[in-house]
N, C-alpha and C. Protein backbone atom coordinates (compact mmCIF):
# COMPACT_ATOMS: atom_id res chain seq x y z
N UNK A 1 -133.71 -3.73 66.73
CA UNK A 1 -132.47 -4.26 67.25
C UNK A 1 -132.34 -3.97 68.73
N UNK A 2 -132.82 -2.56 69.25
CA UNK A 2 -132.69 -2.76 70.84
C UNK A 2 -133.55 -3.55 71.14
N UNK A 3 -135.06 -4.11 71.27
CA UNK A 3 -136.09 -3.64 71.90
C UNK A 3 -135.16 -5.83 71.63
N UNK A 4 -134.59 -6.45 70.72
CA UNK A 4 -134.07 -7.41 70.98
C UNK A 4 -133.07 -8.08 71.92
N UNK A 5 -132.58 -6.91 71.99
CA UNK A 5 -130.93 -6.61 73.33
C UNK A 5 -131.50 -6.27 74.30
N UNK A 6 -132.56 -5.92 74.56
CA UNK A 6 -132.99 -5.43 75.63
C UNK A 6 -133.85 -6.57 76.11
N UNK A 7 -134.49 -7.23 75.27
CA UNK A 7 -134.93 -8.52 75.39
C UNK A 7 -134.32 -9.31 76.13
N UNK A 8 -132.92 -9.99 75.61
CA UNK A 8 -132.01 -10.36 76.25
C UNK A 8 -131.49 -10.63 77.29
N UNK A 9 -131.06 -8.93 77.37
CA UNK A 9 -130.91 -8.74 78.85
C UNK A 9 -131.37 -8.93 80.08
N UNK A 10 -132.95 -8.54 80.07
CA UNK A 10 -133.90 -8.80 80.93
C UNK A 10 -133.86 -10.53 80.90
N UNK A 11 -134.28 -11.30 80.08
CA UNK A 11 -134.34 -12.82 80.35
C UNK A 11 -133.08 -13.10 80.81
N UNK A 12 -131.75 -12.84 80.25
CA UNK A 12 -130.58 -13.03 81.31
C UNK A 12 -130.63 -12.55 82.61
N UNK A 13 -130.79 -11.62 83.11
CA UNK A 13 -131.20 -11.07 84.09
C UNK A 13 -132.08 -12.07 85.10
N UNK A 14 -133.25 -12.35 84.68
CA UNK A 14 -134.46 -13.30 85.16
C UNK A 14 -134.03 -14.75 85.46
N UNK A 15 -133.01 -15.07 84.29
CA UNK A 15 -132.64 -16.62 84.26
C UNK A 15 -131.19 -17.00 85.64
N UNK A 16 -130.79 -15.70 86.07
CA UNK A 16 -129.56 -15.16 86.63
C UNK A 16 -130.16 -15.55 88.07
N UNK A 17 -130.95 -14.81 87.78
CA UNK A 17 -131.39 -14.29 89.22
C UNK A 17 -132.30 -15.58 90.10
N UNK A 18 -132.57 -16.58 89.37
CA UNK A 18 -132.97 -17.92 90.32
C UNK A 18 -132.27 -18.67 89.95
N UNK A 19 -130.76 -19.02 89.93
CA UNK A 19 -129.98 -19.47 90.38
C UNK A 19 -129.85 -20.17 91.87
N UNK A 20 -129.39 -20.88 92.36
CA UNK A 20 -128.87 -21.74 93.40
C UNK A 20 -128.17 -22.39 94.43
N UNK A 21 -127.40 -22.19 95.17
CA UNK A 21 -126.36 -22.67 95.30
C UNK A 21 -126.46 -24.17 96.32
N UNK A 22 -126.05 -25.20 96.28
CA UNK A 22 -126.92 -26.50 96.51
C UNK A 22 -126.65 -26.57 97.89
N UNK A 23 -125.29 -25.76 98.40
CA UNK A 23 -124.68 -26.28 99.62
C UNK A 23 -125.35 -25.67 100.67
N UNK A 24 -125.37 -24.27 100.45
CA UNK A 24 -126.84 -23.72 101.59
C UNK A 24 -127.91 -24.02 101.21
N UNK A 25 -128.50 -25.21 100.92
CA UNK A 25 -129.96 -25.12 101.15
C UNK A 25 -130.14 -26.73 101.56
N UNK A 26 -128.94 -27.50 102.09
CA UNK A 26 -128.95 -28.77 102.71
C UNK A 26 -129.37 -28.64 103.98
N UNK A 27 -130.24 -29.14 104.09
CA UNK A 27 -130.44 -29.07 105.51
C UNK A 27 -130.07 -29.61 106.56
N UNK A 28 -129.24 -30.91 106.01
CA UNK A 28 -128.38 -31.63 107.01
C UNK A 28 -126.96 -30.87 107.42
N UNK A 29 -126.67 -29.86 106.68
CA UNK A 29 -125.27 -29.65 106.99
C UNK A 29 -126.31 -28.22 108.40
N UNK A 30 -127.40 -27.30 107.40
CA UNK A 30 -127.73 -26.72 108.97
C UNK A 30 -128.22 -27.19 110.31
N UNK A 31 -128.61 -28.68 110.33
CA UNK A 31 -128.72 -28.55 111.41
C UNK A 31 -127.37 -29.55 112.14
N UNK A 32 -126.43 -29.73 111.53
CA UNK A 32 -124.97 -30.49 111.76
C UNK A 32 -124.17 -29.06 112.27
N UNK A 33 -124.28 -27.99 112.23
CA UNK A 33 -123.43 -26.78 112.31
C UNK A 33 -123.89 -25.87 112.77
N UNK A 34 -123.95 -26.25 114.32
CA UNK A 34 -124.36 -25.30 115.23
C UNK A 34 -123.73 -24.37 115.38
N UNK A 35 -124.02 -22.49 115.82
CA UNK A 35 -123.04 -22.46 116.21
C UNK A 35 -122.90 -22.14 117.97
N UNK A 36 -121.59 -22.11 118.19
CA UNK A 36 -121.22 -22.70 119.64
C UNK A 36 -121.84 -22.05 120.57
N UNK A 37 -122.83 -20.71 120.23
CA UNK A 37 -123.72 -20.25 121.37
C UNK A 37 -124.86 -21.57 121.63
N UNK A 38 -125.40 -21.79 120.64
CA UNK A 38 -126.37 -22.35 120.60
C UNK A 38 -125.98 -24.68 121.08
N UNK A 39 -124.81 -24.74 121.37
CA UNK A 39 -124.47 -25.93 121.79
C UNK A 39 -124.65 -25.91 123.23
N UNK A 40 -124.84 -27.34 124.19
CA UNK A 40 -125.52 -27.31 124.94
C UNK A 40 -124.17 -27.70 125.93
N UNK A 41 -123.65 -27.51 127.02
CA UNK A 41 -122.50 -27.94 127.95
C UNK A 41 -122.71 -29.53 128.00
N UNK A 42 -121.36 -30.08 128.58
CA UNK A 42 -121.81 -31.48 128.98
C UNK A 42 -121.05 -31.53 130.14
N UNK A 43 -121.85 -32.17 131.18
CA UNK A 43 -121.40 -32.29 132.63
C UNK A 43 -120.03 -33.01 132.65
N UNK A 44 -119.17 -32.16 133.28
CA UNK A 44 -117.60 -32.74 133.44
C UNK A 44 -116.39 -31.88 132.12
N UNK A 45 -117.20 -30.91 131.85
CA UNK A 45 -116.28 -29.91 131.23
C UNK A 45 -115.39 -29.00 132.06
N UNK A 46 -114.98 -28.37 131.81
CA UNK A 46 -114.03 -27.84 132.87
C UNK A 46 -114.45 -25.86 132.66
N UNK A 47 -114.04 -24.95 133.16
CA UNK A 47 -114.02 -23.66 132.98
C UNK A 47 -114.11 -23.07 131.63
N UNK A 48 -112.67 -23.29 131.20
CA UNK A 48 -111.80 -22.80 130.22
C UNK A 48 -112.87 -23.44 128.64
N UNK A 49 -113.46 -24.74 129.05
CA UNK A 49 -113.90 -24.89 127.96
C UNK A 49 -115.03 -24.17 127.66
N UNK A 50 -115.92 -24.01 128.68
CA UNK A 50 -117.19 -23.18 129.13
C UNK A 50 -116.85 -21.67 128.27
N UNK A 51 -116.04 -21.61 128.98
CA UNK A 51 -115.14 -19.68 128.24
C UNK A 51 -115.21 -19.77 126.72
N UNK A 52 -114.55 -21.26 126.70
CA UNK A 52 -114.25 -21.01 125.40
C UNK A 52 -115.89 -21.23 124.41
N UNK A 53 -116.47 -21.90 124.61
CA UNK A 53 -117.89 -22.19 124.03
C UNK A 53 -118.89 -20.48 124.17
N UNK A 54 -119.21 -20.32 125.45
CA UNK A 54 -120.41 -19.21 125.76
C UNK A 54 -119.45 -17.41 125.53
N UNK A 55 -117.79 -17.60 125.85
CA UNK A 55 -117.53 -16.34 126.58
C UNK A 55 -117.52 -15.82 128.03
N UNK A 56 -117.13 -15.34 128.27
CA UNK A 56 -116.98 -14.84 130.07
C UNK A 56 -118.22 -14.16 130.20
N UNK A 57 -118.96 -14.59 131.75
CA UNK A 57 -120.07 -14.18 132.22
C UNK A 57 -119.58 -13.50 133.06
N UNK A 58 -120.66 -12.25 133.17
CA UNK A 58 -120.78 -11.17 134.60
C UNK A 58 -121.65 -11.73 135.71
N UNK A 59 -122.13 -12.45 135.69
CA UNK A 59 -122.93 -13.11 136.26
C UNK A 59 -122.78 -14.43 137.03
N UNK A 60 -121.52 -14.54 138.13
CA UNK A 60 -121.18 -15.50 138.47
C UNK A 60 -121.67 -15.61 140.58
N UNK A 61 -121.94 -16.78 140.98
CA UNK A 61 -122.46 -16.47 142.09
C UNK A 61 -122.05 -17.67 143.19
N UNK A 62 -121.56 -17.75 144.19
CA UNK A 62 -121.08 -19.29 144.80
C UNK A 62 -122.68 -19.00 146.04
N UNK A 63 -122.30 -20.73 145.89
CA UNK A 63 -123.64 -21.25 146.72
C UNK A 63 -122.94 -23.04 147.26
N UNK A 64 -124.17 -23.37 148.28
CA UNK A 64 -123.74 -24.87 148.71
C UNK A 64 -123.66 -25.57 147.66
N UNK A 65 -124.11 -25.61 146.46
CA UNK A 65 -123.98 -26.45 145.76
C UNK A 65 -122.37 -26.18 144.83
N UNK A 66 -121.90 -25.17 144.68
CA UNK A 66 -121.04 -24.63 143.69
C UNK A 66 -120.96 -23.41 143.28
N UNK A 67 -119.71 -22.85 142.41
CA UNK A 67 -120.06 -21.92 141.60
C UNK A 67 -120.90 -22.08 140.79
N UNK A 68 -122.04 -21.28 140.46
CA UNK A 68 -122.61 -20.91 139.30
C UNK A 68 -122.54 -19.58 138.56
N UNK A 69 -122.69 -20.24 137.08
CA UNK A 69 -122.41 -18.76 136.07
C UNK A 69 -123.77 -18.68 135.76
N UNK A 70 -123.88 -17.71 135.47
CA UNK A 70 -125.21 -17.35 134.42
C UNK A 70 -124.95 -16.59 133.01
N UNK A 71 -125.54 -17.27 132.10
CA UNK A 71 -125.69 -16.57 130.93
C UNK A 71 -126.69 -16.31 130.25
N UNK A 72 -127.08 -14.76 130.23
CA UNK A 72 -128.34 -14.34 129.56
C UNK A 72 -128.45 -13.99 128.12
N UNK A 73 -129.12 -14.97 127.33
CA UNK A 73 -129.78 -15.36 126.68
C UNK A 73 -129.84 -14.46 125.43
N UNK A 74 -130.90 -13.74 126.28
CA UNK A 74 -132.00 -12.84 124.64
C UNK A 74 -132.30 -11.14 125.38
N UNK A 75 -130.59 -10.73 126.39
CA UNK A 75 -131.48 -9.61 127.10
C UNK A 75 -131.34 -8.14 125.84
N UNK A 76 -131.02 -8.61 124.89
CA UNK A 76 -131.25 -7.32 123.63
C UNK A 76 -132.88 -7.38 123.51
N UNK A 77 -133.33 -8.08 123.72
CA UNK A 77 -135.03 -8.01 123.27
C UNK A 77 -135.53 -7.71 124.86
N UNK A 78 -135.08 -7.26 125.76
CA UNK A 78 -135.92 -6.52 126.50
C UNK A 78 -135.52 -5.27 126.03
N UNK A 79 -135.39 -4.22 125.49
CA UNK A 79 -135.08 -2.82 124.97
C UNK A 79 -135.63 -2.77 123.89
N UNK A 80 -136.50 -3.54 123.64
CA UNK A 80 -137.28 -3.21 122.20
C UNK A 80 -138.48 -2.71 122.57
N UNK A 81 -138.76 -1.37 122.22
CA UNK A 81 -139.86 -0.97 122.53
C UNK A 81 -141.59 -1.50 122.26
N UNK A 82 -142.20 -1.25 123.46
CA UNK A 82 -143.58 -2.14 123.01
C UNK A 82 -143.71 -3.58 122.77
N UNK A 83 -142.14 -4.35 123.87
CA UNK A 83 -142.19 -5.37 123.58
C UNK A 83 -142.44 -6.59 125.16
N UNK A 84 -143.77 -6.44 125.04
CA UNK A 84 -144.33 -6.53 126.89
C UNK A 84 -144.49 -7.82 126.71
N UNK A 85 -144.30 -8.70 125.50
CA UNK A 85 -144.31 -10.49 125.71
C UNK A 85 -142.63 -10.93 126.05
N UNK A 86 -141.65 -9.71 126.86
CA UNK A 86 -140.24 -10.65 126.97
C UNK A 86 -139.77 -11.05 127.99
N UNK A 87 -139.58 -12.51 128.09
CA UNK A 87 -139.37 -13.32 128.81
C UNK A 87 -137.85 -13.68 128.37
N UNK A 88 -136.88 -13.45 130.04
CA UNK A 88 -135.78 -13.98 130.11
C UNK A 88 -135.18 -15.42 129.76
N UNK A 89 -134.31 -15.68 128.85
CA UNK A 89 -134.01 -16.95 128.59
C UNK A 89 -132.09 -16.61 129.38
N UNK A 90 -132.46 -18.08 129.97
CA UNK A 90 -130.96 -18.12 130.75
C UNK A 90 -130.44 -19.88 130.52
N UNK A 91 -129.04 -19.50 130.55
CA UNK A 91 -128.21 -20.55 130.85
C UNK A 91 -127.54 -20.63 132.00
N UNK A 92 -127.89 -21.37 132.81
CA UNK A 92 -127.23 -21.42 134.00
C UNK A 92 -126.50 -23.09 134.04
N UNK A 93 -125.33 -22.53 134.19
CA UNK A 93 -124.47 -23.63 134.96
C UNK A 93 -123.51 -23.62 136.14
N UNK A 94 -123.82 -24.79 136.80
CA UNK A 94 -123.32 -25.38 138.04
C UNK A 94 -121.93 -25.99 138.18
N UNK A 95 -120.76 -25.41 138.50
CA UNK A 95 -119.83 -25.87 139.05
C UNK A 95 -119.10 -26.73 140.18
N UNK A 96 -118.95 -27.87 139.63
CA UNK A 96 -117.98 -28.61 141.40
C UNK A 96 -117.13 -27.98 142.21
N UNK A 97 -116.81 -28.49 142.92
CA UNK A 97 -115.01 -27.91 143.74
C UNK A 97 -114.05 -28.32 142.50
N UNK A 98 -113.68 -29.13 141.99
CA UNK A 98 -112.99 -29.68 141.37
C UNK A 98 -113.00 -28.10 139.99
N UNK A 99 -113.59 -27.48 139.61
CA UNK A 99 -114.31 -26.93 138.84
C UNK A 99 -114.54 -27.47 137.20
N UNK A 100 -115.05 -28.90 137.34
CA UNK A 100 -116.01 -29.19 135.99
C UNK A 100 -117.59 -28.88 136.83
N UNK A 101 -117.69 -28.88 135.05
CA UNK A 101 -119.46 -28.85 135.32
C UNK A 101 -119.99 -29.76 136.00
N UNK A 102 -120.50 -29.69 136.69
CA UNK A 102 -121.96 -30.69 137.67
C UNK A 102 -123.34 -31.12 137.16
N UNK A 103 -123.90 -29.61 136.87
CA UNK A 103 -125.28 -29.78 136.30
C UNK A 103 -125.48 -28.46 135.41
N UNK A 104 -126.65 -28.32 134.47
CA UNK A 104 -126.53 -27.06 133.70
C UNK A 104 -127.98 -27.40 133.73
N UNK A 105 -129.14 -25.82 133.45
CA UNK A 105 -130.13 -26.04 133.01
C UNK A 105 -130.40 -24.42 131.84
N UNK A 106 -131.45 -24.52 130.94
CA UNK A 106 -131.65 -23.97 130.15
C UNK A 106 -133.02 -23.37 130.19
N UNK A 107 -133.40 -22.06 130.47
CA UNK A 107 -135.16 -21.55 130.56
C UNK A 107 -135.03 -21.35 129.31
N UNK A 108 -136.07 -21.87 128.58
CA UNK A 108 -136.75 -21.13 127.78
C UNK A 108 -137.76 -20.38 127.41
């Protein structure tokens, strides 16, 4: 009688455990649902929306062309030890007088 319940259990257990759930594993909804780090600016946004998408940068600099912000990327993976393949990824965007965006570019 155990070695039957115990039977049981284990195949419940087994039958449990590859289960499914249909909605995470669409792949249209992951790549429909970015999230807003990973969205790209569009020229003629304004500040506030910038703020509101990336967050406030320390990294702001005026030049002939405009303000520009900078936003760095991936700088948690330079502090990983023994990790001599890391290369800076930046977002930099370009501000008008007006202050919308102008131009933006992306290193990868």
């Amino acid at each position: 009688m155990k070695k039957l319940l115990l039977l049981t259990l284990a195949l419940g257990l087994v039958a449990g455990g590859c289960a499914t759930d249909n909605n995470s594993n669409s792949s249209t909804a992951k790549t429909e649902q970015k999230k807003p780090s990973e969205k790209n600016p569009e020229v003629g946004m304004t500040k506030a929306q910038i703020v509101e998408l990336y967050g406030k940068t320390d990294n702001i600099q005026a030049s002939s062309e405009g303000e520009t912000w900078i936003y760095n990327m991936n700088m948690g993976e330079a502090f990983i030890p023994f990790n001599f393949g890391y290369r800076p990824k930046m977002r930099i965007i370009v501000f008008d007088q007006n202050g919308t965006v102008k131009s933006w570019s992306y290193s990868k």
